[in-house]
Protein backbone atom coordinates (compact mmCIF):
# COMPACT_ATOMS: atom_id res chain seq x y z
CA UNK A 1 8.95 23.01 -3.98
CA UNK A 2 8.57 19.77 -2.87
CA UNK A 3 10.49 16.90 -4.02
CA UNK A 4 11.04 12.86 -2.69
CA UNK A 5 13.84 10.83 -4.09
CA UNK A 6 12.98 7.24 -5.39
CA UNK A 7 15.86 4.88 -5.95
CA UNK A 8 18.18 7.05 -8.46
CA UNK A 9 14.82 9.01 -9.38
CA UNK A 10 13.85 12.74 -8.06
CA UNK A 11 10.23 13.57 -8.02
CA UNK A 12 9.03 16.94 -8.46
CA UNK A 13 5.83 19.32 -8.25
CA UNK A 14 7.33 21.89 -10.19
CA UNK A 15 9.43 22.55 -12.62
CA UNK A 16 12.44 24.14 -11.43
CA UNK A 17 15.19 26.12 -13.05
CA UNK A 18 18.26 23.96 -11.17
CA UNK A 19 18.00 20.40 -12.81
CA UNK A 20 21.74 19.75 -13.19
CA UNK A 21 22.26 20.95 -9.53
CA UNK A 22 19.44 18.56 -8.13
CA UNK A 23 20.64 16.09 -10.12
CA UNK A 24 24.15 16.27 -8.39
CA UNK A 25 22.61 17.21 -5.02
CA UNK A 26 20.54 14.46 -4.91
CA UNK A 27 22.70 12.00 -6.63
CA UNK A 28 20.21 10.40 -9.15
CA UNK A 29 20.15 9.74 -12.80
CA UNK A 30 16.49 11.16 -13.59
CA UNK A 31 14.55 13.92 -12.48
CA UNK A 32 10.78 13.98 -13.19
CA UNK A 33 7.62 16.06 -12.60
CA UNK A 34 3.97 14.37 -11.64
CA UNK A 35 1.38 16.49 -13.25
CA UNK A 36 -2.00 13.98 -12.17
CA UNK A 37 -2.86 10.92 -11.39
CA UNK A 38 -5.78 9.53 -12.56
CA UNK A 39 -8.42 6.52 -13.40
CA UNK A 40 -9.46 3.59 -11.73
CA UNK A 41 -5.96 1.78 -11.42
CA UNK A 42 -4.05 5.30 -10.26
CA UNK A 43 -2.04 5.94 -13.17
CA UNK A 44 0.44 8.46 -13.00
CA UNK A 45 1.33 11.25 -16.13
CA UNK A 46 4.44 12.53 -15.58
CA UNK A 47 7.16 14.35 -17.42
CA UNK A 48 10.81 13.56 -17.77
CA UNK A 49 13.04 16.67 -17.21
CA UNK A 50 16.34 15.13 -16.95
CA UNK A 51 18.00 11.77 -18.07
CA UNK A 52 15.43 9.09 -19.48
CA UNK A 53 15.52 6.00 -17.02
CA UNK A 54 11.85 5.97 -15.42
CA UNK A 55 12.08 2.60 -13.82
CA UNK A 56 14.08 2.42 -10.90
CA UNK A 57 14.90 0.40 -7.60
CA UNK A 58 13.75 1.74 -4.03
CA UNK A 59 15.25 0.57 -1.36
CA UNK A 60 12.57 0.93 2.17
CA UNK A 61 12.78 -1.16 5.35
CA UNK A 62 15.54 -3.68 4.37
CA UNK A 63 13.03 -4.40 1.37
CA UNK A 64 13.72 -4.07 -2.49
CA UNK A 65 10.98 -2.46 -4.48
CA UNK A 66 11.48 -2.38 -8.69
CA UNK A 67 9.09 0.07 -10.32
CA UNK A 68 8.63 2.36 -13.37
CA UNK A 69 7.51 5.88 -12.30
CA UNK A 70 5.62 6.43 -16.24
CA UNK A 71 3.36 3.39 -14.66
CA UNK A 72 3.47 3.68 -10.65
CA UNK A 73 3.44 5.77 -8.12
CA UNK A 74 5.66 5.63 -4.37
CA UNK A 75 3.81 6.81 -1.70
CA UNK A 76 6.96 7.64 0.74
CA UNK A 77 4.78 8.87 3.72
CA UNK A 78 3.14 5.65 4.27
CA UNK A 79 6.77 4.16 5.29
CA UNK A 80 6.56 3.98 8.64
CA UNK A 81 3.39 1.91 8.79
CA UNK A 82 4.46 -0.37 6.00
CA UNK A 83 6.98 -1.69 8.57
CA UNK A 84 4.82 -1.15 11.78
CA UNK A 85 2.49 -3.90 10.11
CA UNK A 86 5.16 -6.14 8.88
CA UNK A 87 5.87 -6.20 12.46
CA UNK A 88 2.78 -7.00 14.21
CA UNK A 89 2.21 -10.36 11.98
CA UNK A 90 2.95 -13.29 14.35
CA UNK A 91 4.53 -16.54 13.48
CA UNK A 92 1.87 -18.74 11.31
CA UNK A 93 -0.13 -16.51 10.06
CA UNK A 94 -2.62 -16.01 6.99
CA UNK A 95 -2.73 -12.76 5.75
CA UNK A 96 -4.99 -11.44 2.87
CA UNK A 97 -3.30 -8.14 0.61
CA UNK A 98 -6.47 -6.89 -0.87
CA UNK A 99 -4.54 -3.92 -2.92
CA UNK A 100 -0.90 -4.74 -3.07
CA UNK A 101 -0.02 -2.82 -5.34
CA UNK A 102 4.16 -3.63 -6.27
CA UNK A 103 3.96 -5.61 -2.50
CA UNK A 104 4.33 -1.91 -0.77
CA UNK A 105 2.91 -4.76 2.60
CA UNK A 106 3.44 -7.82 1.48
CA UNK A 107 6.80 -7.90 0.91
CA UNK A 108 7.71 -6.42 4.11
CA UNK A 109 6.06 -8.99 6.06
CA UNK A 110 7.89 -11.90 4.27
CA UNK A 111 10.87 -10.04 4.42
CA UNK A 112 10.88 -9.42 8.24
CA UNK A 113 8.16 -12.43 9.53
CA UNK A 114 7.13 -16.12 9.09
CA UNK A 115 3.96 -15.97 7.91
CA UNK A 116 2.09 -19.45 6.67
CA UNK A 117 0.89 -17.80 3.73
CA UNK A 118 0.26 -14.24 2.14
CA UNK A 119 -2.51 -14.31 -0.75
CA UNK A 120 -1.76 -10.54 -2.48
CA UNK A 121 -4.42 -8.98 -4.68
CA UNK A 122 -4.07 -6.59 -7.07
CA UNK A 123 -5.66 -4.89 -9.92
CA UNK A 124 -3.58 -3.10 -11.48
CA UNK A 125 -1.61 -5.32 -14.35
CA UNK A 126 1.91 -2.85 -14.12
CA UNK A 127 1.50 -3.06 -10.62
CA UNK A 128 0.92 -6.65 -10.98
CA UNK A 129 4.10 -7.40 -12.77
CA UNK A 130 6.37 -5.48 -10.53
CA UNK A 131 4.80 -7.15 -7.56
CA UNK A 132 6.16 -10.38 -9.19
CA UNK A 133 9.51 -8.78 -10.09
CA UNK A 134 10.04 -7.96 -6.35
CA UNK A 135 9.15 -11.01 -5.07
CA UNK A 136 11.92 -12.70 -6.82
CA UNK A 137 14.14 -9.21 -6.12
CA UNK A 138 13.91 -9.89 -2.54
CA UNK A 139 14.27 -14.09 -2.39
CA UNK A 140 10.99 -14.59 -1.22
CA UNK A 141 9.68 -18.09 -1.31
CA UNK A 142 7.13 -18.57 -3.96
CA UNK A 143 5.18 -21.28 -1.36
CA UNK A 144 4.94 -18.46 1.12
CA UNK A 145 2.88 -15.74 -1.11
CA UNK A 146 0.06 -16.44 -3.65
CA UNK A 147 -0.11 -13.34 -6.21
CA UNK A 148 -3.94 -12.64 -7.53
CA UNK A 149 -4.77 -10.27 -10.77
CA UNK A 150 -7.98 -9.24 -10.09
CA UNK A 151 -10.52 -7.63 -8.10
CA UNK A 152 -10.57 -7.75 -4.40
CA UNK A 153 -14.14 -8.09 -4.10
CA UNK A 154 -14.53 -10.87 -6.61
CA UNK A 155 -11.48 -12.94 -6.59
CA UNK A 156 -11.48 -16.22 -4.60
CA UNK A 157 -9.42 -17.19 -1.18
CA UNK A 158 -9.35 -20.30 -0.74
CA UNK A 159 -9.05 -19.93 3.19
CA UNK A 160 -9.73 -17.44 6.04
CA UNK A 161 -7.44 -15.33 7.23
CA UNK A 162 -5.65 -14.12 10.64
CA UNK A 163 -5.19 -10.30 9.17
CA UNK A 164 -6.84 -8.60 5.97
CA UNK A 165 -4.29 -5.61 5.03
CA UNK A 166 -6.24 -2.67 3.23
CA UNK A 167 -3.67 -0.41 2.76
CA UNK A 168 -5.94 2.25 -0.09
CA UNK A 169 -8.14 4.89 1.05
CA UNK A 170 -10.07 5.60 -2.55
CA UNK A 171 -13.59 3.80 -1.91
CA UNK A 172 -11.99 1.29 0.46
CA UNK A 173 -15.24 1.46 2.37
CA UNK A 174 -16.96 -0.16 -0.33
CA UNK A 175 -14.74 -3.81 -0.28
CA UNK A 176 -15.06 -3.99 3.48
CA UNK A 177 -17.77 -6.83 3.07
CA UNK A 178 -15.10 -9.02 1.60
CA UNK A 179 -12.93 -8.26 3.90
CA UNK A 180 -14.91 -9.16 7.14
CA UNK A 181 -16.36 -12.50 5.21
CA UNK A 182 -12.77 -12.99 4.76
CA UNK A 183 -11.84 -13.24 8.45
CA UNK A 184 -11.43 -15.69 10.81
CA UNK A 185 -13.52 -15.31 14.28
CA UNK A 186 -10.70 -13.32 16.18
CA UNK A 187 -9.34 -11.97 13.21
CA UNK A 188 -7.64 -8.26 12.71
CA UNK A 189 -8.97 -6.01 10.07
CA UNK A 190 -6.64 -3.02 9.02
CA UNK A 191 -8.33 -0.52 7.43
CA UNK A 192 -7.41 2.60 5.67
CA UNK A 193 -9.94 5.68 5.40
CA UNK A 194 -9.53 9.68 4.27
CA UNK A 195 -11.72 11.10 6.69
CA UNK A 196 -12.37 14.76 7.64
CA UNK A 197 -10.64 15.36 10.77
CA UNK A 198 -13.80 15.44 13.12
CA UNK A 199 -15.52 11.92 11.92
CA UNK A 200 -12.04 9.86 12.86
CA UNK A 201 -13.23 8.88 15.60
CA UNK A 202 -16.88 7.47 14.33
CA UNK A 203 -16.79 7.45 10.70
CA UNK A 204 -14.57 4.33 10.31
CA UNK A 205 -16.20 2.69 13.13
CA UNK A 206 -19.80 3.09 11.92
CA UNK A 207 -18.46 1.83 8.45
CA UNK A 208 -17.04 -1.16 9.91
CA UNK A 209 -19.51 -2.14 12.13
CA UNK A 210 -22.41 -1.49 9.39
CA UNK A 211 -20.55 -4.79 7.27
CA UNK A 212 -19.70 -6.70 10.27
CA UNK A 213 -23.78 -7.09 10.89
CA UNK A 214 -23.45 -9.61 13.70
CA UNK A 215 -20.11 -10.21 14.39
CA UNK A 216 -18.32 -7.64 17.03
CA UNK A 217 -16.22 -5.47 16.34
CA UNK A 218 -13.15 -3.91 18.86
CA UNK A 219 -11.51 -0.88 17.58
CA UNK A 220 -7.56 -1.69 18.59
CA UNK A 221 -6.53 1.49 17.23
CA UNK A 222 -6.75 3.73 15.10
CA UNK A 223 -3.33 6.00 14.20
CA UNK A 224 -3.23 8.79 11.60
CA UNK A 225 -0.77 8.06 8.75
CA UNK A 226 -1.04 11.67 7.64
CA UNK A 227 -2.24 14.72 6.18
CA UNK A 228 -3.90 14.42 3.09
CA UNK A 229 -5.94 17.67 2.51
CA UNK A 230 -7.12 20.84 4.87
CA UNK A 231 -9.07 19.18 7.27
CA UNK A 232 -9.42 15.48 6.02
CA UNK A 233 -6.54 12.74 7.28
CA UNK A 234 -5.40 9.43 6.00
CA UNK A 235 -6.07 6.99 9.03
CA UNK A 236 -5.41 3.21 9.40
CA UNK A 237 -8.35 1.60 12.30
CA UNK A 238 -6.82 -1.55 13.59
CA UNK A 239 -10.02 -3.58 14.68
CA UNK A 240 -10.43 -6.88 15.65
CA UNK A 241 -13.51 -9.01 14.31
CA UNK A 242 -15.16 -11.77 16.39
């Protein structure tokens, strides 16, 4: 069985015959089971099988995330590169969020650097209205982040940007246009792909390059994040765009 614990909330894949001993073992107040995810804005249908408190507060890299499980879903393996980008931002920055989702990057960057400005996008209107919650959750200063509802590929920024975070692998490819436009000359694109295990190394590239037309592009890395089926990985490319 596999299990993760978010905030005072224990997610399940089954349904398993222990509940009051997990819920002691675990120390939470809820216990729940995802049975899909689905549509457009990643919706998740789950059922309660102890207490009744779905929304919850997670606590990740000296951030403060507020969420409802019946609305959102917590990706815990992407935790470690949450805070390896919050890291990398320098002093001054712009930064573009094209799916921020509750502020899974944002709000570790403001949290933990000095950007100039973060513009976060997302589509999702639960999403949306956590992202808000946690901004004031975690004292952020509303002159250093600009929240969007919308669509990355339509919405309007105002100004180019130093990094453009991508942090969603479903059709990603597909916004990667808006992305580069949205780049200074010099700028750093991270970019998250599924990709079956022998294209990592050209897939993303080719996919990049193809919207860059004539600007260059310089692969700075490119780091699994992890498994996600038999023979396909979830990969970040770190590539520069001149």
């Amino acid at each position: 069985m596999k299990w993760k614990k978010i905030g005072k909330i224990l997610v399940l894949d089954k349904h398993p015959s222990n509940l009051d001993e997990l819920l002691t073992i675990h120390n939470v107040d809820t216990i729940v089971k995802v049975n899909n995810i689905h549509g457009k804005l990643r919706e998740p249908d789950i059922e309660v099988l102890r207490g009744n408190e779905t929304e919850t507060i997670h606590k990740e890299n000296g951030c403060l995330f507020k969420l409802d499980l019946s609305k959102i879903m917590w990706s815990k393996g992407n935790t470690t590169e949450r805070f390896r980008i919050a890291k990398l931002v320098q002093d001054g920055e712009v930064i573009i969020d094209m799916f921020a989702g509750i502020g899974y990057f944002s709000i570790p960057i403001l949290v933990h650097n000095n950007p100039k400005k973060v513009f976060s996008i997302e589509l999702n209107p639960n999403s949306y209205y956590f992202l808000k919650e946690n901004i004031k959750l975690n004292k952020i200063a509303n002159e250093k982040i600009e929240t969007i509802l919308g669509d990355s590929n339509t919405v309007n920024v105002p100004v180019l940007a130093d990094r453009v975070l991508m942090g969603y692998v479903k059709t990603t490819h597909h916004f990667l246009s808006t992305a580069i436009h949205n780049l200074k000359p010099g700028g750093v694109l991270h970019y998250h792909e599924t990709v079956p295990d022998k294209l990592i190394n050209t897939r993303p590239y080719e996919r990049i390059k193809k919207e860059a037309r004539l600007r260059e592009v310089e692969i700075l890395n490119i780091k699994k994040i992890k498994n996600y089926s038999p023979g396909v990985s979830h990969i970040v490319v770190d590539a520069k765009i001149h």
